[in-house]
Protein backbone atom coordinates (compact mmCIF):
# COMPACT_ATOMS: atom_id res chain seq x y z
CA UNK A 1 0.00 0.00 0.00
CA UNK A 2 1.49 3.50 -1.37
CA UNK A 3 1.41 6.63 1.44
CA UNK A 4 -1.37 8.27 -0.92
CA UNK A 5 -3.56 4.68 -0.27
CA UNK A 6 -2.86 4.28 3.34
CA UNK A 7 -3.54 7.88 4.21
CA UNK A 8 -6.81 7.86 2.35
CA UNK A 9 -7.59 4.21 4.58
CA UNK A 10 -6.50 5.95 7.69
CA UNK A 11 -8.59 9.09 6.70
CA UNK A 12 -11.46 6.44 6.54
CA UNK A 13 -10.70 4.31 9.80
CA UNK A 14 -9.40 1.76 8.52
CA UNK A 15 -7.70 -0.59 11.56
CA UNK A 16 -5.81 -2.26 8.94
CA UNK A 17 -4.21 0.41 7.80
CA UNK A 18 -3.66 2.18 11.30
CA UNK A 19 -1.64 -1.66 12.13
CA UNK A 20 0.54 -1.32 8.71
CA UNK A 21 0.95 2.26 9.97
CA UNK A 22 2.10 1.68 13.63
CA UNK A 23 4.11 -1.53 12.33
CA UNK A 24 6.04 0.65 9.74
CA UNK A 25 6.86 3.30 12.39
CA UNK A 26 6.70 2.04 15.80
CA UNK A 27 10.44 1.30 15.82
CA UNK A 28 11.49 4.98 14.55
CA UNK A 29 8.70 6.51 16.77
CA UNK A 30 10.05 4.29 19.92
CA UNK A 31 13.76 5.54 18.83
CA UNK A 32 13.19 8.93 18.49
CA UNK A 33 11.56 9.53 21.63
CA UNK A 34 13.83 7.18 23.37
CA UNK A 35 16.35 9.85 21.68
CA UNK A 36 15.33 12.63 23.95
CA UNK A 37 13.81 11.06 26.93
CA UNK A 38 16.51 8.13 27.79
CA UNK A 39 14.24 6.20 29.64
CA UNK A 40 12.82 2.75 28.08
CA UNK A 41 8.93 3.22 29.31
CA UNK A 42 8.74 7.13 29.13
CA UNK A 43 10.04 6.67 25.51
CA UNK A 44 7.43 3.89 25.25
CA UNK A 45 4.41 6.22 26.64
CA UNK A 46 5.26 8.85 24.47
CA UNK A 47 5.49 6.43 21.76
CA UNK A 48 1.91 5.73 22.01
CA UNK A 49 1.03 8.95 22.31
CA UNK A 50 2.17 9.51 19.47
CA UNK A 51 -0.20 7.28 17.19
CA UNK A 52 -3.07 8.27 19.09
CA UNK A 53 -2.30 11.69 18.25
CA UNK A 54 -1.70 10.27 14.66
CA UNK A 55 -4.94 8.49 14.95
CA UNK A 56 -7.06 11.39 16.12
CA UNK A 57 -5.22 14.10 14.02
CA UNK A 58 -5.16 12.21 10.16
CA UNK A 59 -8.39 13.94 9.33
CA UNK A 60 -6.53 17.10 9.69
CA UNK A 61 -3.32 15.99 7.70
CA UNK A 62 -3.00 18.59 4.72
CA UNK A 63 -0.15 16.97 2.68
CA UNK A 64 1.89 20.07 3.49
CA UNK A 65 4.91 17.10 3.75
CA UNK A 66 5.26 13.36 3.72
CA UNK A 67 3.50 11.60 6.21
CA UNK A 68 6.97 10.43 7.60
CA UNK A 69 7.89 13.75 8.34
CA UNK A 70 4.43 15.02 9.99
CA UNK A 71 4.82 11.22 11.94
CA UNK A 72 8.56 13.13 13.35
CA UNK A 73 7.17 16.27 13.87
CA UNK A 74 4.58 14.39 16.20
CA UNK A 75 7.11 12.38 18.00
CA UNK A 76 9.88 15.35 18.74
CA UNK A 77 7.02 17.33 19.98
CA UNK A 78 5.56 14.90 22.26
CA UNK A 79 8.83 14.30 23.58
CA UNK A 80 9.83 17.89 24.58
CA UNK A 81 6.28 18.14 26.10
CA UNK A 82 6.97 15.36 27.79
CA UNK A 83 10.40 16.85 29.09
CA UNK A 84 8.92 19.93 30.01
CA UNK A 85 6.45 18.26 31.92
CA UNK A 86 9.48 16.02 33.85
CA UNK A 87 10.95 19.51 34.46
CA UNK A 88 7.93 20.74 36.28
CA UNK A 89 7.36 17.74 38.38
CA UNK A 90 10.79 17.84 39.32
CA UNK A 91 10.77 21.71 40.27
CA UNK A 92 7.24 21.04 41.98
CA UNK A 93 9.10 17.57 43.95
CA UNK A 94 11.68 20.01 45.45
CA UNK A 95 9.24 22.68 46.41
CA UNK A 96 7.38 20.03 48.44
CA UNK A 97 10.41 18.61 49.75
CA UNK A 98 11.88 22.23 50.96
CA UNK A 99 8.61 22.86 53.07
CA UNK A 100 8.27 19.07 54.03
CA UNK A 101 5.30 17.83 51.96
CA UNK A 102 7.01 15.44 49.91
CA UNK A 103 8.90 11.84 50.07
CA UNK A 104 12.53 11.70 48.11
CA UNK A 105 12.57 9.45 46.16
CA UNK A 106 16.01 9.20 43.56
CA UNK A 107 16.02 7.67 40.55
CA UNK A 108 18.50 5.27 39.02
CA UNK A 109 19.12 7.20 35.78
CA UNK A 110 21.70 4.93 34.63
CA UNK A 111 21.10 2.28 31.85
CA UNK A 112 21.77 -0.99 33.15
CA UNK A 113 24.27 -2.99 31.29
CA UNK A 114 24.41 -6.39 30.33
CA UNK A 115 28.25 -7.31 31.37
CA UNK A 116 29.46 -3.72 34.02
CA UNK A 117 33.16 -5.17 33.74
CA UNK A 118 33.58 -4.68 30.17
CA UNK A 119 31.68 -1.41 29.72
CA UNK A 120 32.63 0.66 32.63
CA UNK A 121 34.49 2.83 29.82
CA UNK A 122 32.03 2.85 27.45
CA UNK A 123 29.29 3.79 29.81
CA UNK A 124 31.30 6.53 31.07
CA UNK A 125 31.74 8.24 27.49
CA UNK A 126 28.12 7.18 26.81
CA UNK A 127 26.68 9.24 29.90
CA UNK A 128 29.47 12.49 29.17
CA UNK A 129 28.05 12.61 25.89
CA UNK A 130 24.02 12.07 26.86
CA UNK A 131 24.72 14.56 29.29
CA UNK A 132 26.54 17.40 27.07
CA UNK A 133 23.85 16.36 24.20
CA UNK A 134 20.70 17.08 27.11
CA UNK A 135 22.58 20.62 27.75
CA UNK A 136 22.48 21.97 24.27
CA UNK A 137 19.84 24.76 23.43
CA UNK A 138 16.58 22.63 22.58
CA UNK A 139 16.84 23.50 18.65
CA UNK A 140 20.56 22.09 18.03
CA UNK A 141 19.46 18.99 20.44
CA UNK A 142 16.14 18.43 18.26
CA UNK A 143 18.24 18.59 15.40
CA UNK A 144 21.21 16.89 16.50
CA UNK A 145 19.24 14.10 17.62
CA UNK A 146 17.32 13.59 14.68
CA UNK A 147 20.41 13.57 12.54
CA UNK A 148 22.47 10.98 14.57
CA UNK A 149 20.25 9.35 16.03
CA UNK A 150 17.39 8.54 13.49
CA UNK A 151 19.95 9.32 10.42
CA UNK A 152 17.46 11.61 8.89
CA UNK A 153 18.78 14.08 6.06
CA UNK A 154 19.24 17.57 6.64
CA UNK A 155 16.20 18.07 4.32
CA UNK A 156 14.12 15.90 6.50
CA UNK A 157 15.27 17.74 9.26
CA UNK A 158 13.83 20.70 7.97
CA UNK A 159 10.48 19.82 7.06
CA UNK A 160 10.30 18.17 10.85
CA UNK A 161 11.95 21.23 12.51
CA UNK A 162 9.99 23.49 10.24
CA UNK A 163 13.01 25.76 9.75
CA UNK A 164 15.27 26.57 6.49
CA UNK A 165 17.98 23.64 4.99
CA UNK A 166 20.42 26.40 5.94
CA UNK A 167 19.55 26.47 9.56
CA UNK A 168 19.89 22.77 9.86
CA UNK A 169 23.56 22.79 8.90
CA UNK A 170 23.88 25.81 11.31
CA UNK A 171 21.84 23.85 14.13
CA UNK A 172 24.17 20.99 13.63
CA UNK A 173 27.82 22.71 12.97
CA UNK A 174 26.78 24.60 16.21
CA UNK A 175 25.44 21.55 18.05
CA UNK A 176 28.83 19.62 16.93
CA UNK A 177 30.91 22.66 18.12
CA UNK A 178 28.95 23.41 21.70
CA UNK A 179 29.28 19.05 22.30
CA UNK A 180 32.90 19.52 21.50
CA UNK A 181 33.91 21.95 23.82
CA UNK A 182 31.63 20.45 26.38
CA UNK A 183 33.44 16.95 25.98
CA UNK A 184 36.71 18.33 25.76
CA UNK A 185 36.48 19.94 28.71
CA UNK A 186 35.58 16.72 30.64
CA UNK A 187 38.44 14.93 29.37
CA UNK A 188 41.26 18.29 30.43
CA UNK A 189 39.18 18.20 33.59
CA UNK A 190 39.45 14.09 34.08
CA UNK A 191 43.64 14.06 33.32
């Protein structure tokens, strides 16, 4: 079934189609949002938010871009919402902890890996980068992300991000530049 044919089938609620749809992009949805929110069943949450958004929102689809794209623009967006609304639970957690409302609770934000002896290293580059990557302005991130990460083209980029094929290489040469000095810093620092 061509994108033309499964839209139309979508448009008409088909279930069929809406399984070929979620089949075809439930990996890239899962990795993108996985991408930004580095936690297994938040990335899987927003995941399915995202095709119920999809679901609810095809009748509004205009063809502006492919439905790949508008699929990317749905999953980035859920994700920083999704990050925003981490960042306000987190702020609200501390307020109730400073005047004794709430419990403290910490999170393991590590990944767990499969063999600790052989990947101590590894980890440790993995988490400097993850954590210079979650520091850069939201735009190079989104951007950075995408292109790494999901190995879309800068022209893809653009019609997800919404912005000019120019600004993508910007985004990125900046993003590569701020990650850069970020990392090298760690590394003078750990010496």
């Amino acid at each position: 079934m061509d994108e033309k044919e499964l839209i139309q089938n979508l448009k008409s609620g088909s279930s069929f189609a809406f399984n070929a749809l979620v089949t075809e992009y439930q990996e890239k949805v899962f990795n993108t949002c996985y991408g930004f929110l580095r936690n297994r069943e938040d990335a899987e949450d927003t995941a399915q938010e995202v095709f119920i958004e999809v679901y609810f929102s095809i009748a509004e689809f205009r063809h502006d871009s492919k439905l790949k794209t508008w699929i990317y623009r749905i999953a980035v967006n859920k994700s920083l919402d999704h990050i925003r609304l981490r960042k306000r639970k987190k702020r609200f957690t501390r307020f109730e902890q400073f005047i004794g409302l709430g419990h403290k609770d910490v999170q393991n934000l590590s990944s767990a890996g499969s063999d600790p002896q052989s990947c101590i290293e590894n980890n440790e580059c993995a988490k400097m980068l993850l954590i210079a990557i979650e520091k850069l302005p939201v735009s190079q991130k989104v951007a950075f992300i995408l292109h790494k990460y999901e190995d879309l083209s800068y022209a893809e980029i653009s019609l997800v991000m919404d912005v000019s094929l120019p600004a993508v290489e910007s985004l990125l040469h900046r993003a590569k530049n701020n990650l850069k000095n970020k990392l090298h810093k760690y590394y003078l620092g750990s010496l």
